[in-house]
PDB file of N, CA and C in Angstrom:
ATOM      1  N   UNK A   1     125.885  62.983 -17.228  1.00  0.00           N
ATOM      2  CA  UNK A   1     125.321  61.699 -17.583  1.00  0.00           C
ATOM      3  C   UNK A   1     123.809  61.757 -17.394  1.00  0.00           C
ATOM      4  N   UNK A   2     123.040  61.058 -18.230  1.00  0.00           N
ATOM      5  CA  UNK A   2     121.529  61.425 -18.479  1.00  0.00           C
ATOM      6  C   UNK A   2     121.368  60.073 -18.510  1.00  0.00           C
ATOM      7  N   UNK A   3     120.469  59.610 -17.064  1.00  0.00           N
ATOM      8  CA  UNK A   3     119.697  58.232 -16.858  1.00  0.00           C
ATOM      9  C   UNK A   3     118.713  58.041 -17.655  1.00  0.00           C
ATOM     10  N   UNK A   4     118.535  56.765 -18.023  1.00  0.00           N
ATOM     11  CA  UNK A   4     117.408  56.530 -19.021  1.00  0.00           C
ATOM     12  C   UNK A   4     116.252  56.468 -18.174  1.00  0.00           C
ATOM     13  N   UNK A   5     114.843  56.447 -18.432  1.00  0.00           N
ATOM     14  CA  UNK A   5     113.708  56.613 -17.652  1.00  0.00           C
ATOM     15  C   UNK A   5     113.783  55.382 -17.274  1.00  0.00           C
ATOM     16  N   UNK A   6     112.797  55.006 -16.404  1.00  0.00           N
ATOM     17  CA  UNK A   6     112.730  53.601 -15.957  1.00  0.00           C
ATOM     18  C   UNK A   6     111.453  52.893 -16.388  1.00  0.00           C
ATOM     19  N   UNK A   7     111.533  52.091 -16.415  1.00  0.00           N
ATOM     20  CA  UNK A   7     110.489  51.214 -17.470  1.00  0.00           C
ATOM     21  C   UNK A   7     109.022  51.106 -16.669  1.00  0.00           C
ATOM     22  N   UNK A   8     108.124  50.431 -16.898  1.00  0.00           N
ATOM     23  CA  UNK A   8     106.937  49.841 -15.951  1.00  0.00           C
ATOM     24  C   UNK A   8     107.007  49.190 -15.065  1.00  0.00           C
ATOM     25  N   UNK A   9     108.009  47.993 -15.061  1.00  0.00           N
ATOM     26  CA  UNK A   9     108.289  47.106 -14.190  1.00  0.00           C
ATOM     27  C   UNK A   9     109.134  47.834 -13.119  1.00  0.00           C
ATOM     28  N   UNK A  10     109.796  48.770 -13.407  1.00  0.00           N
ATOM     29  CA  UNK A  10     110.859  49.419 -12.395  1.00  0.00           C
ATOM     30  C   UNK A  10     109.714  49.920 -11.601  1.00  0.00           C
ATOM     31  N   UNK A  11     109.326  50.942 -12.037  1.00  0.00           N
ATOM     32  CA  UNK A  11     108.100  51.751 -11.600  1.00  0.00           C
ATOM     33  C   UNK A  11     107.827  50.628 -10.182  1.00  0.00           C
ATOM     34  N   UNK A  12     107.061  50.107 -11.020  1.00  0.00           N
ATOM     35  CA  UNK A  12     106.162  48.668 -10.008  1.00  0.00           C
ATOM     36  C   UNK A  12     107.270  48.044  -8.990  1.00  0.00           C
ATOM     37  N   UNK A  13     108.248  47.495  -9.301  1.00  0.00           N
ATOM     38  CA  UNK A  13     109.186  47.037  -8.417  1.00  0.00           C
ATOM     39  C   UNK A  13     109.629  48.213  -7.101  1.00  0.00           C
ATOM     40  N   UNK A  14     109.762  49.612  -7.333  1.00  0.00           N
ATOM     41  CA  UNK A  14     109.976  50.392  -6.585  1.00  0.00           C
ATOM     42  C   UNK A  14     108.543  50.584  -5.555  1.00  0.00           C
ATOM     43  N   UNK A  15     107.307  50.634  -6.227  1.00  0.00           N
ATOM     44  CA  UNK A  15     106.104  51.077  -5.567  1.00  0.00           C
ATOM     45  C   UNK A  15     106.068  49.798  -4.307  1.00  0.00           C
ATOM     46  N   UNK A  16     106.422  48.039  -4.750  1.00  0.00           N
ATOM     47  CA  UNK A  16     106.712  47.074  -3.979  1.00  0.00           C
ATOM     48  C   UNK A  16     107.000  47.107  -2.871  1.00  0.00           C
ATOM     49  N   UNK A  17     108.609  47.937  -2.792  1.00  0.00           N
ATOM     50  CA  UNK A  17     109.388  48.119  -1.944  1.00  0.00           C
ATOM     51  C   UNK A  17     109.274  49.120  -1.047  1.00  0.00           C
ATOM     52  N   UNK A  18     108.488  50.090  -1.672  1.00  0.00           N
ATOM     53  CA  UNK A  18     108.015  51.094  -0.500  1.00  0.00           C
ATOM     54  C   UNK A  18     106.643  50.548   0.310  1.00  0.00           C
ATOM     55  N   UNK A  19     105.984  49.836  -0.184  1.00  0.00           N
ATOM     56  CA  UNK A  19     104.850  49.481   0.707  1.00  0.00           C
ATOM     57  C   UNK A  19     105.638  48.303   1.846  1.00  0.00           C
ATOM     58  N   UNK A  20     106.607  47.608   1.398  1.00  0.00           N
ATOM     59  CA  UNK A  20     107.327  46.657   2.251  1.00  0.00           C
ATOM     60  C   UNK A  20     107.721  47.533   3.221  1.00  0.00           C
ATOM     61  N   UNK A  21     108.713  48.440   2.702  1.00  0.00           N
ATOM     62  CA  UNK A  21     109.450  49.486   3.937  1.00  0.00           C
ATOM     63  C   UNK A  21     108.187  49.801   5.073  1.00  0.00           C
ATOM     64  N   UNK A  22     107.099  50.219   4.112  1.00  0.00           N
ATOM     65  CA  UNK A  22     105.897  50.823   5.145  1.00  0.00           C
ATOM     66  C   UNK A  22     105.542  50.423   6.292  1.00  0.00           C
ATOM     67  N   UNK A  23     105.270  49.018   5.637  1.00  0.00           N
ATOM     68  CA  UNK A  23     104.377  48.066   6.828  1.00  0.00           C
ATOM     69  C   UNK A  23     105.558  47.467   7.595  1.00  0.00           C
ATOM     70  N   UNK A  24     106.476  47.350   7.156  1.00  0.00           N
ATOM     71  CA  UNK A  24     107.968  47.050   8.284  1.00  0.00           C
ATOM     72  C   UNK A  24     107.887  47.821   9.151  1.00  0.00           C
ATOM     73  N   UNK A  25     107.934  49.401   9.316  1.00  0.00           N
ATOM     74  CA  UNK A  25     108.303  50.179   9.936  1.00  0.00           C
ATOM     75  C   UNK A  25     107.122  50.442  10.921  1.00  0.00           C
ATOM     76  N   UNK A  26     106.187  49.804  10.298  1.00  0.00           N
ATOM     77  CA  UNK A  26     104.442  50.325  11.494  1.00  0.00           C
ATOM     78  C   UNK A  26     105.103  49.705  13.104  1.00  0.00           C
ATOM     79  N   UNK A  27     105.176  50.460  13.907  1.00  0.00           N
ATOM     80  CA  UNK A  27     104.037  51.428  14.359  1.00  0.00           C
ATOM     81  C   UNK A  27     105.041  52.976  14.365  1.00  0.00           C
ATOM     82  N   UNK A  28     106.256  52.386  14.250  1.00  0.00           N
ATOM     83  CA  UNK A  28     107.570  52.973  14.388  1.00  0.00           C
ATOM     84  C   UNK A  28     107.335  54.593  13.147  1.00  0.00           C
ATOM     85  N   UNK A  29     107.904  55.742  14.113  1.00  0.00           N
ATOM     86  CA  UNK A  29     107.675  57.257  13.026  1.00  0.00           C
ATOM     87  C   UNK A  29     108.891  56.461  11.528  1.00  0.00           C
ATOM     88  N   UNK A  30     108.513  57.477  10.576  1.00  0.00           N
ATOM     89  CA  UNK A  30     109.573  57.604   9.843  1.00  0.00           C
ATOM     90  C   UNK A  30     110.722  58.465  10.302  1.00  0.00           C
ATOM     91  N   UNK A  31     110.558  59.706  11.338  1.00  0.00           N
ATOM     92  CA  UNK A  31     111.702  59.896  11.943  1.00  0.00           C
ATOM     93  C   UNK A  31     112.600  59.414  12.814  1.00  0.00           C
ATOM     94  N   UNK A  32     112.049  58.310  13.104  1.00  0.00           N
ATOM     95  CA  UNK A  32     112.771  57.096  14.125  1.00  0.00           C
ATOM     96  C   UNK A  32     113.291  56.320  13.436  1.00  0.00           C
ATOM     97  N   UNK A  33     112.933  55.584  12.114  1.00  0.00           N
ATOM     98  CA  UNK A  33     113.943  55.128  11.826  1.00  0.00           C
ATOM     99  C   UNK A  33     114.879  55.543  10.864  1.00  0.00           C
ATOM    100  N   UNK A  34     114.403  56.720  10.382  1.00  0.00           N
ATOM    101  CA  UNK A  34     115.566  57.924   9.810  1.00  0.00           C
ATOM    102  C   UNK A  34     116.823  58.002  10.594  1.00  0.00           C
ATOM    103  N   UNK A  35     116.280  58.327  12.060  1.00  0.00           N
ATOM    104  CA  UNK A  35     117.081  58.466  13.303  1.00  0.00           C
ATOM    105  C   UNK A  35     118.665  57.170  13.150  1.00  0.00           C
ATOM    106  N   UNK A  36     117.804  55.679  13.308  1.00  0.00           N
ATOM    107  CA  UNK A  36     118.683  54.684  13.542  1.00  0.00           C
ATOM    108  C   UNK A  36     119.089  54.522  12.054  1.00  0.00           C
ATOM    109  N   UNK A  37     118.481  54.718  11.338  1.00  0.00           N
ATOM    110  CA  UNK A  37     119.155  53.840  10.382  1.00  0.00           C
ATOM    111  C   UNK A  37     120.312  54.542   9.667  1.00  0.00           C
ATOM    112  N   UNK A  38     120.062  56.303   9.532  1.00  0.00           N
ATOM    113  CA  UNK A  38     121.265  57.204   8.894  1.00  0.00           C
ATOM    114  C   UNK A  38     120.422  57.282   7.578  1.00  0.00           C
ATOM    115  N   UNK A  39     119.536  56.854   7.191  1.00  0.00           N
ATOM    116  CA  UNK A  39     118.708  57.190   5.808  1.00  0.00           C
ATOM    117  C   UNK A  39     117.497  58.521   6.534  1.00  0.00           C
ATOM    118  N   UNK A  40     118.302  59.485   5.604  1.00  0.00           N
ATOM    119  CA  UNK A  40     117.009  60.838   5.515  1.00  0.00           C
ATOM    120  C   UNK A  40     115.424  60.250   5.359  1.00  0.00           C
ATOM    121  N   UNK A  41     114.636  61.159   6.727  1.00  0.00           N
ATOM    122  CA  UNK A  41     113.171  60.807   6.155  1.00  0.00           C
ATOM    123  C   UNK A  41     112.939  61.157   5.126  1.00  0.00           C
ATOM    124  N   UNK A  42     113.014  62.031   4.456  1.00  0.00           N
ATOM    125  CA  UNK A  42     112.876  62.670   3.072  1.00  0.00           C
ATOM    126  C   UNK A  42     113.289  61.411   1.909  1.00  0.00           C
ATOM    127  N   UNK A  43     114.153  60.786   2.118  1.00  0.00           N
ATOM    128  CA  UNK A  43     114.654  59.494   1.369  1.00  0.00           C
ATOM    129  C   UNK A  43     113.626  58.712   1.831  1.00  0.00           C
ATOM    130  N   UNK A  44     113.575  58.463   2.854  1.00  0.00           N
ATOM    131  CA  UNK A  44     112.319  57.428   3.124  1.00  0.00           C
ATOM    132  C   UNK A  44     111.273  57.567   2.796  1.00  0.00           C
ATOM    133  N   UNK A  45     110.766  58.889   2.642  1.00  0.00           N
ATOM    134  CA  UNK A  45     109.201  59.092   2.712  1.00  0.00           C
ATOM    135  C   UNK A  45     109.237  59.088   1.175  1.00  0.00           C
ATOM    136  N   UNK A  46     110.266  59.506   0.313  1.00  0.00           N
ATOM    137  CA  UNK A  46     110.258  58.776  -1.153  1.00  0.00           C
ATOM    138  C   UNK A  46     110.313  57.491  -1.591  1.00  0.00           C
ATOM    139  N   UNK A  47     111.762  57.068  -0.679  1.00  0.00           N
ATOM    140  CA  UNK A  47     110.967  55.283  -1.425  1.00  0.00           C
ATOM    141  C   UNK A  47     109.507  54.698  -1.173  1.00  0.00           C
ATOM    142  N   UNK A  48     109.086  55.103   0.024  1.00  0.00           N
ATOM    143  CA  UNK A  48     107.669  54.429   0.156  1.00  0.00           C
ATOM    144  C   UNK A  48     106.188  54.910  -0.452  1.00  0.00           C
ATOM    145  N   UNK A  49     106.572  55.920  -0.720  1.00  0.00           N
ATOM    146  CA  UNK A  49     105.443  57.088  -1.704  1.00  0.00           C
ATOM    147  C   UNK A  49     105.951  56.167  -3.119  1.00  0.00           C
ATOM    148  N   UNK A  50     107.108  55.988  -3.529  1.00  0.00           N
ATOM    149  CA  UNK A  50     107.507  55.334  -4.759  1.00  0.00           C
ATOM    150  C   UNK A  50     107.879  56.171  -6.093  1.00  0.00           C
ATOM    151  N   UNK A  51     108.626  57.668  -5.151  1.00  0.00           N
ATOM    152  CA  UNK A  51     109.246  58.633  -5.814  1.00  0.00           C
ATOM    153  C   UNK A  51     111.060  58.630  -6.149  1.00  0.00           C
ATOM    154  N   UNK A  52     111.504  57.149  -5.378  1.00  0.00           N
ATOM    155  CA  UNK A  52     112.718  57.109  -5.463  1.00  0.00           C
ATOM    156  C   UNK A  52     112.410  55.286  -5.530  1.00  0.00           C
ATOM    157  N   UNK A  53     112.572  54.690  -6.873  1.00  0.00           N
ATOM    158  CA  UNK A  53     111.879  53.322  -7.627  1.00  0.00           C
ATOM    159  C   UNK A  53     113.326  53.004  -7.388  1.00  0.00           C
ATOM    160  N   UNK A  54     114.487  53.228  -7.567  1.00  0.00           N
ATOM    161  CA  UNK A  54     115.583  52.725  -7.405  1.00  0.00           C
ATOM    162  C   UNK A  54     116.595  52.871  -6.420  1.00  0.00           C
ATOM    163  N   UNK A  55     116.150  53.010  -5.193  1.00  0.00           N
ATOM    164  CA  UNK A  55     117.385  53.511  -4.430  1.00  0.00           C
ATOM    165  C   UNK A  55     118.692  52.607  -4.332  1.00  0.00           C
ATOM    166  N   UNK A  56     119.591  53.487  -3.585  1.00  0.00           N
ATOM    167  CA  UNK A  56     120.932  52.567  -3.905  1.00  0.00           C
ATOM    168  C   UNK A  56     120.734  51.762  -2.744  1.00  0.00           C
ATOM    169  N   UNK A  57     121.889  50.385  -2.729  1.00  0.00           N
ATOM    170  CA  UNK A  57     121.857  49.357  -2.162  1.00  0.00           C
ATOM    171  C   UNK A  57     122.003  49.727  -0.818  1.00  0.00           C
ATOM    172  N   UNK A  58     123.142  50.842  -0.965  1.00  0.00           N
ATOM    173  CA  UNK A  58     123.447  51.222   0.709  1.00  0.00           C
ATOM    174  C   UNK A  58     122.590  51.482   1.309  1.00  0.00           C
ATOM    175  N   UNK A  59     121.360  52.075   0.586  1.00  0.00           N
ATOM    176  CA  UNK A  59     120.245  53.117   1.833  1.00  0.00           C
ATOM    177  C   UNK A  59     119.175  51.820   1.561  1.00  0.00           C
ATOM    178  N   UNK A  60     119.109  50.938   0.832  1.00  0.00           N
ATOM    179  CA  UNK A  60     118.414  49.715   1.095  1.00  0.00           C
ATOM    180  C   UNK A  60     118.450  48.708   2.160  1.00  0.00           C
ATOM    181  N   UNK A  61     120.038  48.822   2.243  1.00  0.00           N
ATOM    182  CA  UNK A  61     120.902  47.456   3.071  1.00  0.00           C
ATOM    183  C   UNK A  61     119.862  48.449   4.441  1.00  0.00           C
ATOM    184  N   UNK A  62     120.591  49.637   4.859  1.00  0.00           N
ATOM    185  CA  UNK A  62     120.367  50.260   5.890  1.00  0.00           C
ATOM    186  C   UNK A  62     119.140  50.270   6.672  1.00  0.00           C
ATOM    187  N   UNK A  63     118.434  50.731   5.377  1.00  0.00           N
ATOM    188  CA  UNK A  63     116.644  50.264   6.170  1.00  0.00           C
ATOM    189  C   UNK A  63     116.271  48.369   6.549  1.00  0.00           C
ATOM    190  N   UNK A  64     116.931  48.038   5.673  1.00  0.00           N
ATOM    191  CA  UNK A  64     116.652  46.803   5.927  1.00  0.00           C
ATOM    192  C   UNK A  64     117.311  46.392   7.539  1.00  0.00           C
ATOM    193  N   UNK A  65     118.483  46.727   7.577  1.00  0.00           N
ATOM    194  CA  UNK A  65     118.992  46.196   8.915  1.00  0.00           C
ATOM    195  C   UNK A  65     117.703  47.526  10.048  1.00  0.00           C
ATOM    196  N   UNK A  66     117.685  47.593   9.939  1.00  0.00           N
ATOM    197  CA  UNK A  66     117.284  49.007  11.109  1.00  0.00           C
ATOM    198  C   UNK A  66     115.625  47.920  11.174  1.00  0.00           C
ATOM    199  N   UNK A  67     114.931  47.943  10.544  1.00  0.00           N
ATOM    200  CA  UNK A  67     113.842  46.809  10.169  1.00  0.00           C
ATOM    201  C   UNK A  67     113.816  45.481  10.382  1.00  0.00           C
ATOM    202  N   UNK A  68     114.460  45.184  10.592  1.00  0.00           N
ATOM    203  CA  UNK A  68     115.032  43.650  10.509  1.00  0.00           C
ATOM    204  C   UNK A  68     114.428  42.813   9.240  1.00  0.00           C
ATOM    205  N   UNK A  69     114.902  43.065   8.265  1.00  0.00           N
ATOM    206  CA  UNK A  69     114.365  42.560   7.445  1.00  0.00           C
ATOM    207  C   UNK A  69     115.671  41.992   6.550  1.00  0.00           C
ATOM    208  N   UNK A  70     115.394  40.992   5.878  1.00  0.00           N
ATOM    209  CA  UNK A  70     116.919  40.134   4.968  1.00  0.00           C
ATOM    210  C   UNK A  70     117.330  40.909   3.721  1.00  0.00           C
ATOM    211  N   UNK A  71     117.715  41.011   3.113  1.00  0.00           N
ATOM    212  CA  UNK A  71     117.826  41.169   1.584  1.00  0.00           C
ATOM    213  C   UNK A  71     117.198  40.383   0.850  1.00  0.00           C
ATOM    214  N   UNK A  72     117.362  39.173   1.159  1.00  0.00           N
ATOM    215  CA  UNK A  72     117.345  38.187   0.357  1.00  0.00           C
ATOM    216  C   UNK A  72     115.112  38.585   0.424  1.00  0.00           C
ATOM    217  N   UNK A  73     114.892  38.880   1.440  1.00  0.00           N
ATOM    218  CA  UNK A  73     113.285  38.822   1.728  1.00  0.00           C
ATOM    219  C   UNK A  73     112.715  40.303   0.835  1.00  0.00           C
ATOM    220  N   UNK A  74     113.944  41.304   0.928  1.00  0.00           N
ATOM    221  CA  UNK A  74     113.408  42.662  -0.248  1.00  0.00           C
ATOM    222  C   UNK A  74     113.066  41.858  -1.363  1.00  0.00           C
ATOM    223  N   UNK A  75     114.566  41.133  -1.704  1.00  0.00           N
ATOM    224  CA  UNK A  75     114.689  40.912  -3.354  1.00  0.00           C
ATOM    225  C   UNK A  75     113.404  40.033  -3.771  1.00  0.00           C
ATOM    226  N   UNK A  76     113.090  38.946  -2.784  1.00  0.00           N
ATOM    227  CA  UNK A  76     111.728  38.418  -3.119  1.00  0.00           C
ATOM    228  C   UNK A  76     110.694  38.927  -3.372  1.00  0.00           C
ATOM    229  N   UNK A  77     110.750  39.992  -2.555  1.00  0.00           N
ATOM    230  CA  UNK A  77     109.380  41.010  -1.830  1.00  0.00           C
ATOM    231  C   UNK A  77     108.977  41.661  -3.459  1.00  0.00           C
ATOM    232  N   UNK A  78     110.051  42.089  -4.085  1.00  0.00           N
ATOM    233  CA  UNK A  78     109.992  42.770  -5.112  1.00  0.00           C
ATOM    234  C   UNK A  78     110.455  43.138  -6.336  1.00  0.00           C
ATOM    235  N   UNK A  79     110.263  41.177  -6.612  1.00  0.00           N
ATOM    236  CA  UNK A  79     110.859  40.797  -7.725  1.00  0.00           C
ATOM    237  C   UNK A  79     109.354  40.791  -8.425  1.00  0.00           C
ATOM    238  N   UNK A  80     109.483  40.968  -9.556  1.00  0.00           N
ATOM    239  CA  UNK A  80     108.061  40.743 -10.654  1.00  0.00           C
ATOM    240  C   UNK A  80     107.051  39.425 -10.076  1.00  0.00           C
ATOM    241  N   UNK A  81     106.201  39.454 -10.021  1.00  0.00           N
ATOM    242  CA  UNK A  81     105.289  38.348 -10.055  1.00  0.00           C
ATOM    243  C   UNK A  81     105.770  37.011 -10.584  1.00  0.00           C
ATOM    244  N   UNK A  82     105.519  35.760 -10.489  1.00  0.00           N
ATOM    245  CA  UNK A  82     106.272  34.395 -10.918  1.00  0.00           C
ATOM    246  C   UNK A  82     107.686  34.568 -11.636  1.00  0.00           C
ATOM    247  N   UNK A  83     107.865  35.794 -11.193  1.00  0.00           N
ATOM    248  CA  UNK A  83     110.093  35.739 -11.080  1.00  0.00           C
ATOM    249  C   UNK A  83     110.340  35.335  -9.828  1.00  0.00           C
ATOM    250  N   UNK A  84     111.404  34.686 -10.037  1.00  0.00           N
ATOM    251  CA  UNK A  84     111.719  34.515  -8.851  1.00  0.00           C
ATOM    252  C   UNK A  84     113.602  35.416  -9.095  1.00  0.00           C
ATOM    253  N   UNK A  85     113.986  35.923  -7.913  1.00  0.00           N
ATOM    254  CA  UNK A  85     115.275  37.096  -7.225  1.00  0.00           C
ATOM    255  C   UNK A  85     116.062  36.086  -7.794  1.00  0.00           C
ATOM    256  N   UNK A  86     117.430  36.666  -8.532  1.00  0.00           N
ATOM    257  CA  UNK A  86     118.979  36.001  -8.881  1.00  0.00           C
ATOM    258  C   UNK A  86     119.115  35.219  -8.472  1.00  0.00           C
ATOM    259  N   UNK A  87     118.920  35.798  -6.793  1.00  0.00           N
ATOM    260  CA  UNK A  87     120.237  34.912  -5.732  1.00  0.00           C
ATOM    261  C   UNK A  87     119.368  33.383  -5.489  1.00  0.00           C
ATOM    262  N   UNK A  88     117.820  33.363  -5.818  1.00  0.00           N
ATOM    263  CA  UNK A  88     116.938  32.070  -5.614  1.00  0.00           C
ATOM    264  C   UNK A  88     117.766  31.170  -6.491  1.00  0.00           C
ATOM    265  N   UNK A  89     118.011  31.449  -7.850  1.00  0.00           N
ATOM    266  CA  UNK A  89     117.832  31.077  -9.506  1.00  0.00           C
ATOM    267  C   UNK A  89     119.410  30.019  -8.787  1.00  0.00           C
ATOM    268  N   UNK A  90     120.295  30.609  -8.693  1.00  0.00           N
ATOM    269  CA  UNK A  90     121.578  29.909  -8.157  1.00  0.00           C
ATOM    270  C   UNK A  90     121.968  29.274  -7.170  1.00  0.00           C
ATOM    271  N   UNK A  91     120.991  29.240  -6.175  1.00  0.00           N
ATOM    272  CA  UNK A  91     120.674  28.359  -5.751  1.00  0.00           C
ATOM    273  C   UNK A  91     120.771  26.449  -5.308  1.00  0.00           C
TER     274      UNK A  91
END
């Protein structure tokens, strides 16, 4: 199976989410929370470089709990500019 490339906005939405992960994790190594969370630094040090624009939910959920951070606060974090995340819209 051959993924289609990812668009501009993906691009951008991923670069989002790694600067979020970043500044979450300050002052904390990336091998520390590699450590707790079960997500490879190597995975980490890609989403936040913004070499892995889509990671899966699991290694999302994961950093997020290890971070303390919501989902609901990613999906905001790094939804397009005056979009607002699904889960707002239904609300």
């Amino acid at each position: 199976m051959v993924r289609p490339p990812l668009s501009p906005q993906e691009h951008a939405r991923g670069e989002r989410l790694g600067v979020l992960l970043r500044e979450a994790r300050r002052p904390r190594s990336m091998a520390e929370i590699a450590a707790i969370s079960g997500v490879p630094a190597e995975t980490l040090r890609k989403i936040e470089t913004g070499r892995i624009a889509t990671p899966a939910f699991f290694t999302v959920a994961a950093l997020a709990a290890t971070l303390g951070l919501s989902l609901e606060e990613i999906a905001r974090h790094c939804a397009m500019p005056g979009q607002e995340p699904a889960s707002a819209l239904t609300a």
